[in-house]
C-alpha atoms as a PDB file:
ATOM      1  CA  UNK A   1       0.000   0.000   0.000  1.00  0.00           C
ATOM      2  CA  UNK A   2       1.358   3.377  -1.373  1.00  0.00           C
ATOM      3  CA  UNK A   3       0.943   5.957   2.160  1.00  0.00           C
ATOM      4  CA  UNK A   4       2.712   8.540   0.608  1.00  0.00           C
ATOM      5  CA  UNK A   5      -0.081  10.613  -0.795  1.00  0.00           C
ATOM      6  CA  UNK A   6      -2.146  10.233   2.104  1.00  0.00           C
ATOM      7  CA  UNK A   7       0.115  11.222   4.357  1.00  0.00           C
ATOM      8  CA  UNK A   8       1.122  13.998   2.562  1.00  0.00           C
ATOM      9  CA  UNK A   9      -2.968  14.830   2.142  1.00  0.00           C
ATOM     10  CA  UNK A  10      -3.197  15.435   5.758  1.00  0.00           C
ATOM     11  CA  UNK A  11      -0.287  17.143   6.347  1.00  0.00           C
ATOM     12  CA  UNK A  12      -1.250  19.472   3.605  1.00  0.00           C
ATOM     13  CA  UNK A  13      -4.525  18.903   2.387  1.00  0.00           C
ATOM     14  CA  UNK A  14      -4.738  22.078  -0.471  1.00  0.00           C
ATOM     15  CA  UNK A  15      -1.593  23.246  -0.550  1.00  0.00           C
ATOM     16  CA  UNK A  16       1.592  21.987  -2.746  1.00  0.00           C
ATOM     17  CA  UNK A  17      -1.462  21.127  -5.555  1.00  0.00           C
ATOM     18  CA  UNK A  18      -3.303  23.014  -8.156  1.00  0.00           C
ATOM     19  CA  UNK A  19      -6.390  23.220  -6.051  1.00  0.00           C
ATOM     20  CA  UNK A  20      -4.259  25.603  -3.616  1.00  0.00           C
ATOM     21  CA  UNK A  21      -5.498  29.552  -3.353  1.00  0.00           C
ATOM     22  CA  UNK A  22      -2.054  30.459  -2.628  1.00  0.00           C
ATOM     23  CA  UNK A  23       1.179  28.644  -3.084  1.00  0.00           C
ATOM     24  CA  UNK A  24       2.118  27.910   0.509  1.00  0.00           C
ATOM     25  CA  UNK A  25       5.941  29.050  -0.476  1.00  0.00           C
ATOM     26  CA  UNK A  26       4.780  32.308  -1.503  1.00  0.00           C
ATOM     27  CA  UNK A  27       2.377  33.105   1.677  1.00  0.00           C
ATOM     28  CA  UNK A  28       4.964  31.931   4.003  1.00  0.00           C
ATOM     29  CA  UNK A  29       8.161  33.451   1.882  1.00  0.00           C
ATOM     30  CA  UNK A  30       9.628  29.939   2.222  1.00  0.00           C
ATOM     31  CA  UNK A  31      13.447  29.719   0.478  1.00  0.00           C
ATOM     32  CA  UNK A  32      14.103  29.588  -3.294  1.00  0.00           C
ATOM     33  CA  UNK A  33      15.759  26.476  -3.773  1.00  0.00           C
ATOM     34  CA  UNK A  34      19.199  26.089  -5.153  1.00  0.00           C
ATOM     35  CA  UNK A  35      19.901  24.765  -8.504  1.00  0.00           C
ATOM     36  CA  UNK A  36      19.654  21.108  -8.273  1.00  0.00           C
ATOM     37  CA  UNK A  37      22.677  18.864  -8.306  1.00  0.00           C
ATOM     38  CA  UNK A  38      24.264  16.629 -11.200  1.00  0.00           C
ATOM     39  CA  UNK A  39      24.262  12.657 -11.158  1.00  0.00           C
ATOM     40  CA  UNK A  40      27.745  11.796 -11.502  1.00  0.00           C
ATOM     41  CA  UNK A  41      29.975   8.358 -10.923  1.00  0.00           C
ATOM     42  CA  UNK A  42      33.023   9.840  -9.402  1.00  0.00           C
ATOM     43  CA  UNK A  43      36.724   8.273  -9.077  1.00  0.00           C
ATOM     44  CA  UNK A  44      37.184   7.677  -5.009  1.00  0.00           C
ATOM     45  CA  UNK A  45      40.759   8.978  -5.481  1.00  0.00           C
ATOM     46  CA  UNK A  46      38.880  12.533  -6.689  1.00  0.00           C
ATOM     47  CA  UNK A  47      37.018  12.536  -3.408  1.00  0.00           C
ATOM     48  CA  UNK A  48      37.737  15.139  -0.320  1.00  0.00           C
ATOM     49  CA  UNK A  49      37.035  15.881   2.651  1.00  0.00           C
ATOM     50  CA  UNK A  50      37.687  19.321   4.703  1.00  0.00           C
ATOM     51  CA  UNK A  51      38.378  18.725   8.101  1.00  0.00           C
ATOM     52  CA  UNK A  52      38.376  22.421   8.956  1.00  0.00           C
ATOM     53  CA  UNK A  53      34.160  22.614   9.637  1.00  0.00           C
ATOM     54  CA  UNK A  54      33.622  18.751   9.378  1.00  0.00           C
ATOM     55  CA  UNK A  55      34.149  16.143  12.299  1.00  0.00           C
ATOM     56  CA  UNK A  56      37.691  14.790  12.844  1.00  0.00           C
ATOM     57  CA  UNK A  57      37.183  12.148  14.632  1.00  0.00           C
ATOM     58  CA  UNK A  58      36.074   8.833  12.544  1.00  0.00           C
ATOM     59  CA  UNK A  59      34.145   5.759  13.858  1.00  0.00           C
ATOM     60  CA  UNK A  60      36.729   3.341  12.389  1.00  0.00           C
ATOM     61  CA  UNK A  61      34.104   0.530  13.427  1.00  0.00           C
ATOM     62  CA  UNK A  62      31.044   2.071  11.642  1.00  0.00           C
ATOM     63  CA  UNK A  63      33.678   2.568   8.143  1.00  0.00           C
ATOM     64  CA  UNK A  64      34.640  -0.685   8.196  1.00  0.00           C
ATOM     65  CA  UNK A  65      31.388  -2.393   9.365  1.00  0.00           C
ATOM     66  CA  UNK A  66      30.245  -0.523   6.047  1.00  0.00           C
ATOM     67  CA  UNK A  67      33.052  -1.842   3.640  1.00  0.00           C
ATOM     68  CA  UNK A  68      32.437  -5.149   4.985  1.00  0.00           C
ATOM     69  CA  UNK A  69      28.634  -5.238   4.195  1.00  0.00           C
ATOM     70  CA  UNK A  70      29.053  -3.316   0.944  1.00  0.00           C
ATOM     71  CA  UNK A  71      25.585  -2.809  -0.211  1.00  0.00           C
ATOM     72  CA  UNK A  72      25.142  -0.384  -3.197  1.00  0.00           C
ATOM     73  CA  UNK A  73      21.541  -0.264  -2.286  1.00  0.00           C
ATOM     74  CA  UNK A  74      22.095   0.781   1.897  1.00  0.00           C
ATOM     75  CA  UNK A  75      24.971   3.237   0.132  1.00  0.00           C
ATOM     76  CA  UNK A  76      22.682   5.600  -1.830  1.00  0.00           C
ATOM     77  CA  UNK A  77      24.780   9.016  -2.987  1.00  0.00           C
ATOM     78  CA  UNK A  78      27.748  11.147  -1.591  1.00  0.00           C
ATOM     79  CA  UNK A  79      26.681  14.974  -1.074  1.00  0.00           C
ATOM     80  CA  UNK A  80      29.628  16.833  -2.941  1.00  0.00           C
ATOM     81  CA  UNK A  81      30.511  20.062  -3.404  1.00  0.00           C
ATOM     82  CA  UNK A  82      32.347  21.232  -6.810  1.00  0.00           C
ATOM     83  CA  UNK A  83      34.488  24.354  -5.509  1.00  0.00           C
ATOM     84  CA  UNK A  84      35.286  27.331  -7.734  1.00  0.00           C
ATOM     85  CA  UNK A  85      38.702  25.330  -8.678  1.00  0.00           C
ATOM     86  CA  UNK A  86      36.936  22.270 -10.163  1.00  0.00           C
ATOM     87  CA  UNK A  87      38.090  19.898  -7.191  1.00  0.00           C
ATOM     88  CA  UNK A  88      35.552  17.696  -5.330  1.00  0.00           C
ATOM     89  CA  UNK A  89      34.256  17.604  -2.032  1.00  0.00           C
ATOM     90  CA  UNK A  90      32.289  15.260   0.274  1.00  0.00           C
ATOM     91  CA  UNK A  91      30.287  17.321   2.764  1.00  0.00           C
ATOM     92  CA  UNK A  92      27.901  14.401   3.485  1.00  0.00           C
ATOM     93  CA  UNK A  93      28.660  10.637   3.586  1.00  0.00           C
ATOM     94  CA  UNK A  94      32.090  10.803   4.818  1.00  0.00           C
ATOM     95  CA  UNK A  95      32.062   7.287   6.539  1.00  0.00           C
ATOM     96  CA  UNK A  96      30.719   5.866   3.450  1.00  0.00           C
ATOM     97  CA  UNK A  97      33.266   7.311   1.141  1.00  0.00           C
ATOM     98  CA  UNK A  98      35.836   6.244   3.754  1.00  0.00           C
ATOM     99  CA  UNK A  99      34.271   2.614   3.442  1.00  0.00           C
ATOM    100  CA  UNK A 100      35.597   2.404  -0.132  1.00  0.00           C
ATOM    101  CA  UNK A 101      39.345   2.944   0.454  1.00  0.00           C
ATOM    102  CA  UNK A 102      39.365  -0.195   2.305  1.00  0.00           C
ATOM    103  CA  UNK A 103      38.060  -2.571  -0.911  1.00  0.00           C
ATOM    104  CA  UNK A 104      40.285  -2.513  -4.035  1.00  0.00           C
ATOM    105  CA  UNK A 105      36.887  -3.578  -6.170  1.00  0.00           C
ATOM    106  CA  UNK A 106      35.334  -0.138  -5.984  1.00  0.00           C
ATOM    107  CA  UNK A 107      36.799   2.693  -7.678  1.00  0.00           C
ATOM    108  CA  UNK A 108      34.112   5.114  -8.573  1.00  0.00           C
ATOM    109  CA  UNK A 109      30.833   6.051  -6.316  1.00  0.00           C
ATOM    110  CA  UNK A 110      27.965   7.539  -6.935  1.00  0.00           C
ATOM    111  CA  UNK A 111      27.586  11.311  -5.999  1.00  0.00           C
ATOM    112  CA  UNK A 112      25.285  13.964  -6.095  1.00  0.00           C
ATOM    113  CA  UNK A 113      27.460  17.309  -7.190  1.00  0.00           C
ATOM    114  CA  UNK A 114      26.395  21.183  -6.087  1.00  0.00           C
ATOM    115  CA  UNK A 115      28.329  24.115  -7.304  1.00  0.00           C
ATOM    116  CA  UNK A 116      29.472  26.093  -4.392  1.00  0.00           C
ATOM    117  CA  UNK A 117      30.109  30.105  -4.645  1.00  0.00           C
ATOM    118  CA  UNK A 118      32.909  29.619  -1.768  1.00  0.00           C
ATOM    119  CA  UNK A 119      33.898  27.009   1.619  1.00  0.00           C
ATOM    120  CA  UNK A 120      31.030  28.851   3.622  1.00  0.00           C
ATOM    121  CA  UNK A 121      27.911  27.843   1.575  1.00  0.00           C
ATOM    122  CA  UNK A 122      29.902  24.320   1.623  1.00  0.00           C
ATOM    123  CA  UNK A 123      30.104  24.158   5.354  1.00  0.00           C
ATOM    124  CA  UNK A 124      26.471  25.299   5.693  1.00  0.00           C
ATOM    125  CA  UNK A 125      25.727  22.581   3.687  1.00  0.00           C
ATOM    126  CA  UNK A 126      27.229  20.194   5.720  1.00  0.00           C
ATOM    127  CA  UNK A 127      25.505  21.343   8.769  1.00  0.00           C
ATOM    128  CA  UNK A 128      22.150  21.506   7.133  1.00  0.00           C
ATOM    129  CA  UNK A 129      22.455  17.858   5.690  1.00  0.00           C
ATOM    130  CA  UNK A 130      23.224  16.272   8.771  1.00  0.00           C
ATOM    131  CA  UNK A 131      20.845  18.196  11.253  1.00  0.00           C
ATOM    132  CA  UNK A 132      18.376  16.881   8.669  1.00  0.00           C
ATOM    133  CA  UNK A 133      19.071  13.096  10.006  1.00  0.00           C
ATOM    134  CA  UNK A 134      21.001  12.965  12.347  1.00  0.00           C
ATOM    135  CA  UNK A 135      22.064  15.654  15.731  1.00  0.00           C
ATOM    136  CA  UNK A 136      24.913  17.898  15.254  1.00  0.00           C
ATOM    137  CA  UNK A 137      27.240  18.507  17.715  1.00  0.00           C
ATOM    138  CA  UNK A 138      27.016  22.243  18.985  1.00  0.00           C
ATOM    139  CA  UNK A 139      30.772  21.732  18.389  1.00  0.00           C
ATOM    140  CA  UNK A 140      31.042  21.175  14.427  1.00  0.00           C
ATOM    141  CA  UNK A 141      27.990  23.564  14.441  1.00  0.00           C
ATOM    142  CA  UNK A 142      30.032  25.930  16.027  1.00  0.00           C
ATOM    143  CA  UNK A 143      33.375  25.509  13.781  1.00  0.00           C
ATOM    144  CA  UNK A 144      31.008  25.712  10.797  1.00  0.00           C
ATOM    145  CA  UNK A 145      29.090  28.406  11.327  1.00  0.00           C
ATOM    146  CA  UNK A 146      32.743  30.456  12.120  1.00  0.00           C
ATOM    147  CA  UNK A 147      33.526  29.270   8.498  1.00  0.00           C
ATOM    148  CA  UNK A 148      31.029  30.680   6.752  1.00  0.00           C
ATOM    149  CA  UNK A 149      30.984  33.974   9.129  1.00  0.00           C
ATOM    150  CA  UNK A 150      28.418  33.804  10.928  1.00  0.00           C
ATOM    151  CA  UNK A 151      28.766  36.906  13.822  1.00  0.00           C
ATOM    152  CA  UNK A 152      27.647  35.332  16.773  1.00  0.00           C
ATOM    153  CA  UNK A 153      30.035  32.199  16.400  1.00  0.00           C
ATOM    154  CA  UNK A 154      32.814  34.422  14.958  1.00  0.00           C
ATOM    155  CA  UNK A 155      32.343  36.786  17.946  1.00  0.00           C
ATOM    156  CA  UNK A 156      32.430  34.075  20.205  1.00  0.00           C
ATOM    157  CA  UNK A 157      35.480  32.733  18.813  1.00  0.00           C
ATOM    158  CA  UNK A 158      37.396  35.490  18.999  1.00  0.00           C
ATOM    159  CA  UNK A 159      36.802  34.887  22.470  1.00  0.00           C
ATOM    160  CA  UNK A 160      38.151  31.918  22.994  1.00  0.00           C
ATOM    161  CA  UNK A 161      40.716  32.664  20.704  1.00  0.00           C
ATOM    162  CA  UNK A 162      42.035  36.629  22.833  1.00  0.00           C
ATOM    163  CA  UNK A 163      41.743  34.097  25.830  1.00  0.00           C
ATOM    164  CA  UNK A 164      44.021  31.687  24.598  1.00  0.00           C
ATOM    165  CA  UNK A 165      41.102  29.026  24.879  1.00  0.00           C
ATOM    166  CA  UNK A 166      40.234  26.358  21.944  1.00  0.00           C
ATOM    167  CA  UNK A 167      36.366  24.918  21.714  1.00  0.00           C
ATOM    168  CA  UNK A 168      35.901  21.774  23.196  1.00  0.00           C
ATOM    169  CA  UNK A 169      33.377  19.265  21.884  1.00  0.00           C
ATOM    170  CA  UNK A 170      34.033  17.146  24.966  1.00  0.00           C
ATOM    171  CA  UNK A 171      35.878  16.145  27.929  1.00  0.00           C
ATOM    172  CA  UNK A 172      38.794  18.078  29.831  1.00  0.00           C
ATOM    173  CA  UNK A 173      41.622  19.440  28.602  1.00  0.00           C
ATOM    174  CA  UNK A 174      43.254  22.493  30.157  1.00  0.00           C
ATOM    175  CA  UNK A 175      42.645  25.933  27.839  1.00  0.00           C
ATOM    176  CA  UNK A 176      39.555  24.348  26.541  1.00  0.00           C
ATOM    177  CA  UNK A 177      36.041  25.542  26.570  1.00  0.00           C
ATOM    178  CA  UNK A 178      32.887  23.105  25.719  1.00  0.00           C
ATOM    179  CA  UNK A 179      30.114  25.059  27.026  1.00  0.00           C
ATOM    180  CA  UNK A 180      30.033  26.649  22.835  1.00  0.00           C
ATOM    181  CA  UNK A 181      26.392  26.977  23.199  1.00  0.00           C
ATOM    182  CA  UNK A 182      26.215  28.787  26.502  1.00  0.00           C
ATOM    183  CA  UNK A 183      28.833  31.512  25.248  1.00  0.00           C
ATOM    184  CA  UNK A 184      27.146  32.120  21.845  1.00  0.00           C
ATOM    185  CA  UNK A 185      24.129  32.419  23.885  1.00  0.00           C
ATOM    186  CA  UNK A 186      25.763  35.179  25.970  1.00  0.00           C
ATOM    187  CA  UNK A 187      26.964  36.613  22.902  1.00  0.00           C
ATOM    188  CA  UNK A 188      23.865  36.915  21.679  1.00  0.00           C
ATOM    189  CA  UNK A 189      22.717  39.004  24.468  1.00  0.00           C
ATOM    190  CA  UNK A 190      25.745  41.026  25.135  1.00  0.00           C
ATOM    191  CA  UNK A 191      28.795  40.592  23.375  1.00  0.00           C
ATOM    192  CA  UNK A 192      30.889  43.106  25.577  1.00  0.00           C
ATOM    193  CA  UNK A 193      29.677  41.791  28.791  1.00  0.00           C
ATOM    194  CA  UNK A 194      29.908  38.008  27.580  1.00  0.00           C
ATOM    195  CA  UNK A 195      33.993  38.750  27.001  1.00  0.00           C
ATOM    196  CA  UNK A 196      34.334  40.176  29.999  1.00  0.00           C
ATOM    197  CA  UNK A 197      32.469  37.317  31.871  1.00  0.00           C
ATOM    198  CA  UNK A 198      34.487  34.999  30.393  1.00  0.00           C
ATOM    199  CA  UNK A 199      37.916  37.003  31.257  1.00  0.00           C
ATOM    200  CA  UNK A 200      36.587  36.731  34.826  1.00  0.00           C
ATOM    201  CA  UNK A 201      36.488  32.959  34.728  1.00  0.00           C
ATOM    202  CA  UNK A 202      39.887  32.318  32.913  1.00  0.00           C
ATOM    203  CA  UNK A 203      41.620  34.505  35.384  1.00  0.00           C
ATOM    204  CA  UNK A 204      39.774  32.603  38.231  1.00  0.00           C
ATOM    205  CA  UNK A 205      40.702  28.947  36.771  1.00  0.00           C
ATOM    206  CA  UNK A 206      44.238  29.488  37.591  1.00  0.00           C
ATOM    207  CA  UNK A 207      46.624  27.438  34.689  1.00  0.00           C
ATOM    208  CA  UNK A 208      43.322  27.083  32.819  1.00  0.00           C
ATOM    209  CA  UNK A 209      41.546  24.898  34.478  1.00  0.00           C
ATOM    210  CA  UNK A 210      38.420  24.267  32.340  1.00  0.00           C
ATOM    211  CA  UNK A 211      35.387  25.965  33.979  1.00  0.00           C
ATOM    212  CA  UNK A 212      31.537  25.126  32.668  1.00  0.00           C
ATOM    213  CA  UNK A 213      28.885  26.893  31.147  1.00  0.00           C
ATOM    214  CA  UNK A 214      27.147  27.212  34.296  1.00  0.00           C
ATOM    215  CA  UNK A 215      30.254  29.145  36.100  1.00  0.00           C
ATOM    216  CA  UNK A 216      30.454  30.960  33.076  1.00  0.00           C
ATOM    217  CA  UNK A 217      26.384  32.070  32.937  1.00  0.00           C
ATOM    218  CA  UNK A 218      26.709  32.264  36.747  1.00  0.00           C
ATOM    219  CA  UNK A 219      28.950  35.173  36.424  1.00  0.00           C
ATOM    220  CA  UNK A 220      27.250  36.723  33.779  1.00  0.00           C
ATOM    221  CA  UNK A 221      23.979  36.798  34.793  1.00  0.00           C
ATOM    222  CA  UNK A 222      25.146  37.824  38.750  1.00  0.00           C
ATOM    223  CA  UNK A 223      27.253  41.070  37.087  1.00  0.00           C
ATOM    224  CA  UNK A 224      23.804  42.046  34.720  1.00  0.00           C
ATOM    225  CA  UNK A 225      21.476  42.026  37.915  1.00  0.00           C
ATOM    226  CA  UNK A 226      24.137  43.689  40.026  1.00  0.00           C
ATOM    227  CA  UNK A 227      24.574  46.456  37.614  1.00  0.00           C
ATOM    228  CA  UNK A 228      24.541  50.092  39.135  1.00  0.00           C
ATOM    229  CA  UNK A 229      25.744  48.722  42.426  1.00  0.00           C
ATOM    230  CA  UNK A 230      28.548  46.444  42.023  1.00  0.00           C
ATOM    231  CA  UNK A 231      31.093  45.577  39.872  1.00  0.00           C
ATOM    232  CA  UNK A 232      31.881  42.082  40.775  1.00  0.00           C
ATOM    233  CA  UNK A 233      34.504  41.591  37.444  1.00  0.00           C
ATOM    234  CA  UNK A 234      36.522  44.868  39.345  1.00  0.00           C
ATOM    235  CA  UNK A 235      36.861  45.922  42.857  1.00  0.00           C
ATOM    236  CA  UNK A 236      38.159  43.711  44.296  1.00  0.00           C
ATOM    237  CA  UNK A 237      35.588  41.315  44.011  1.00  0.00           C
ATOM    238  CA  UNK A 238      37.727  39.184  41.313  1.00  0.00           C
ATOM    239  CA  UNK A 239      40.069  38.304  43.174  1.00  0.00           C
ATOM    240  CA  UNK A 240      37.731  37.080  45.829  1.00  0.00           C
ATOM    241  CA  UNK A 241      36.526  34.658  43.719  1.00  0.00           C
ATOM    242  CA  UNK A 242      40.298  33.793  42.441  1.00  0.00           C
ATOM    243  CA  UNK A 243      40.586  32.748  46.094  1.00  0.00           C
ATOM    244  CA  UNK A 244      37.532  31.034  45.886  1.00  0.00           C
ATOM    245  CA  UNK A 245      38.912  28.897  43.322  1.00  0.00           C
ATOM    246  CA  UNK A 246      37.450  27.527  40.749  1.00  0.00           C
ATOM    247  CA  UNK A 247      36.362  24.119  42.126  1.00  0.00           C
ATOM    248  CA  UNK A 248      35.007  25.980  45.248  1.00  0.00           C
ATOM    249  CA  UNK A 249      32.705  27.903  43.383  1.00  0.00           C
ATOM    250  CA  UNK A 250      31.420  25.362  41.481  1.00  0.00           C
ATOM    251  CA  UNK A 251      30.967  23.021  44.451  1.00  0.00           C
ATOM    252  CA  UNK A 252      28.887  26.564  46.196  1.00  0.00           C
ATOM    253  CA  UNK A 253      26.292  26.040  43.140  1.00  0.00           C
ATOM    254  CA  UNK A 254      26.002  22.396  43.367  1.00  0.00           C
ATOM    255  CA  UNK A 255      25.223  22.984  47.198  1.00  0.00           C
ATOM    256  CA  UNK A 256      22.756  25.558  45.781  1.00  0.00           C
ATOM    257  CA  UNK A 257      20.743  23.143  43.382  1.00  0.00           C
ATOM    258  CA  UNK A 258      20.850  20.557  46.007  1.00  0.00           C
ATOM    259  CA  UNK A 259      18.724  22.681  48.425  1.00  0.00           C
ATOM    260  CA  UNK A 260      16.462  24.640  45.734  1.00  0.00           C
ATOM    261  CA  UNK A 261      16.072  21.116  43.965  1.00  0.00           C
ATOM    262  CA  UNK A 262      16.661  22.183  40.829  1.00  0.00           C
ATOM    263  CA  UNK A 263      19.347  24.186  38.393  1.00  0.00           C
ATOM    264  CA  UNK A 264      19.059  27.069  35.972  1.00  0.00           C
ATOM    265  CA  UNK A 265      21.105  30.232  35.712  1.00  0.00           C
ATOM    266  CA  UNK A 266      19.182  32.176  38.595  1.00  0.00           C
ATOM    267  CA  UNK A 267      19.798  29.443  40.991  1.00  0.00           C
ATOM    268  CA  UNK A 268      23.636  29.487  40.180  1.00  0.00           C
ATOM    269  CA  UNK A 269      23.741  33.415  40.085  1.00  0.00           C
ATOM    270  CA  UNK A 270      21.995  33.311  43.718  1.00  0.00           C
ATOM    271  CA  UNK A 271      25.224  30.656  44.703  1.00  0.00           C
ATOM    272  CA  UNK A 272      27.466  33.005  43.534  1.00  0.00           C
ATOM    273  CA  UNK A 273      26.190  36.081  45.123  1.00  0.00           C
ATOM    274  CA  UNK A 274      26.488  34.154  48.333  1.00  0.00           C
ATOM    275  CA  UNK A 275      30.225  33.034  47.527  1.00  0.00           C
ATOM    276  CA  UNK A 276      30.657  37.179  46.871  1.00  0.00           C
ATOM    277  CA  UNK A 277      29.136  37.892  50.053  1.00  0.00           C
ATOM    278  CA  UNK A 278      30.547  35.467  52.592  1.00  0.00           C
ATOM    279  CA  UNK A 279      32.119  36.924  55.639  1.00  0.00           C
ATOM    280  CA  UNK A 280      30.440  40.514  54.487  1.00  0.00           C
ATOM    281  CA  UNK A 281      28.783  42.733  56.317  1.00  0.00           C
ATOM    282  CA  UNK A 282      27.332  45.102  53.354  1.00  0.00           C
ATOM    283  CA  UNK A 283      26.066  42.600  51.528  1.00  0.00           C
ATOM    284  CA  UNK A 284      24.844  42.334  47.689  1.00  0.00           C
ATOM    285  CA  UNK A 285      22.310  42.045  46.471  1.00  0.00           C
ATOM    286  CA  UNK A 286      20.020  41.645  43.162  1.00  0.00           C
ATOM    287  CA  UNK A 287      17.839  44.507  41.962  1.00  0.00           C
END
């Protein structure tokens, strides 16, 4: 039984057919599609793959499960991207096209090829095709969307990068930041309080210790609701918190979610206002 149309009958009964007032891309101003791509049976050995927006690391189980069980049928197409200089490359499908360097009795495979104006629309199109079936990292989302400029990831790496810190996509590593999301987020709101926020929290993890997203939005969020009264990145205040340390500020919010029962950035601003005010007689507090 064919469920196609019927599905697509409730999901749109009048539009996307002649019976439609309106064309539902024109009402809605939905995208112009691009120009579609070429069917084309391409030499492995022609194949690339930029490992500047796409994922480095490589499931060498899941490639060679895939050369093993060779099946043109499971394999369907490569995504590729023609660049301005003619040369090829695979933006989707790179453990398939992996796959074939390990069997010497396939030499060509079968790829769908896009023109590209430049490396930005081709990392876009990575990120697009692979949201599509599968999560993205906020990682590779991150190092493509600084390829093809976008400001708030650009701004947000330049962060990291006047801080001497590298994105993270997990794990710890010293000078290494994983929380990507978080600081775009803060970005988003306020770039210029966002870099200073996260100045505060490299200077506090002493030989870089890697500090989360929550110290990071903690601080943040505590020096927006203190504003007109305190300057908790100055005065002094800093350096309370260097003495702090980084662990013992991030064991003052876990105390704090304990007892409120639950987490958020409020709830680990409140923590740190009470790590600022400890032993204080004026105390701070929010507006």
């Amino acid at each position: 039984m064919n469920i196609l149309n019927k599905q697509c009958k409730a999901l749109a009964p009048t539009y996307g057919n002649a019976a439609a007032s309106v064309a539902k891309r024109e009402k809605f101003s939905w995208a112009e599609p691009c120009a579609p791509g070429s069917f084309l049976m391409i030499r492995k050995d022609d194949l690339n793959i930029d490992g500047s927006y796409q994922r480095e690391e490589v499931s060498k189980a899941k490639v060679l499960e895939i050369a093993r069980d060779w099946d043109w049928k499971m394999f369907g197409t490569l995504s590729v991207i023609m660049r301005e200089d003619g040369t090829l490359w695979v933006y989707d499908g790179g453990h398939r096209c992996r796959a074939a360097f390990f069997r010497d009795d396939i030499t060509e495979l079968p790829c769908m090829v896009f023109k590209a104006e430049n490396e930005k629309t081709e990392a876009k199109a990575f990120v697009g095709a692979n949201t599509m079936k599968s999560a993205v990292s906020a990682y590779h989302k991150h190092r493509a969307a600084v390829k093809t400029g976008e400001p708030i990831a650009v701004a947000a790496q330049a962060i990291l990068d006047k801080h001497g810190y590298e994105a993270l996509q997990n794990g710890f590593k010293n000078y290494a930041f994983a929380a990507i999301n978080t600081l775009q987020t803060l970005v988003k709101e306020n770039a210029v309080l966002a870099e200073k926020a996260f100045a505060a929290c490299a200077y506090i993890a002493v030989d870089g210790e890697q500090f989360s997203g929550e110290v990071l939005s903690a601080v943040f969020t505590c020096q927006k609701k203190l504003e007109g009264k305190a300057d908790i990145l100055t005065d002094g205040y800093l350096e309370l918190l260097r003495r702090e340390t980084l662990p013992g500020i991030e064991a003052a919010l876990r105390r704090e979610k304990h007892i409120v029962g639950k987490g958020g950035v409020a709830i680990c601003a409140k923590a740190l206002l009470d790590v600022l005010n400890k032993g204080k007689k004026r105390r701070l507090t929010f507006a």
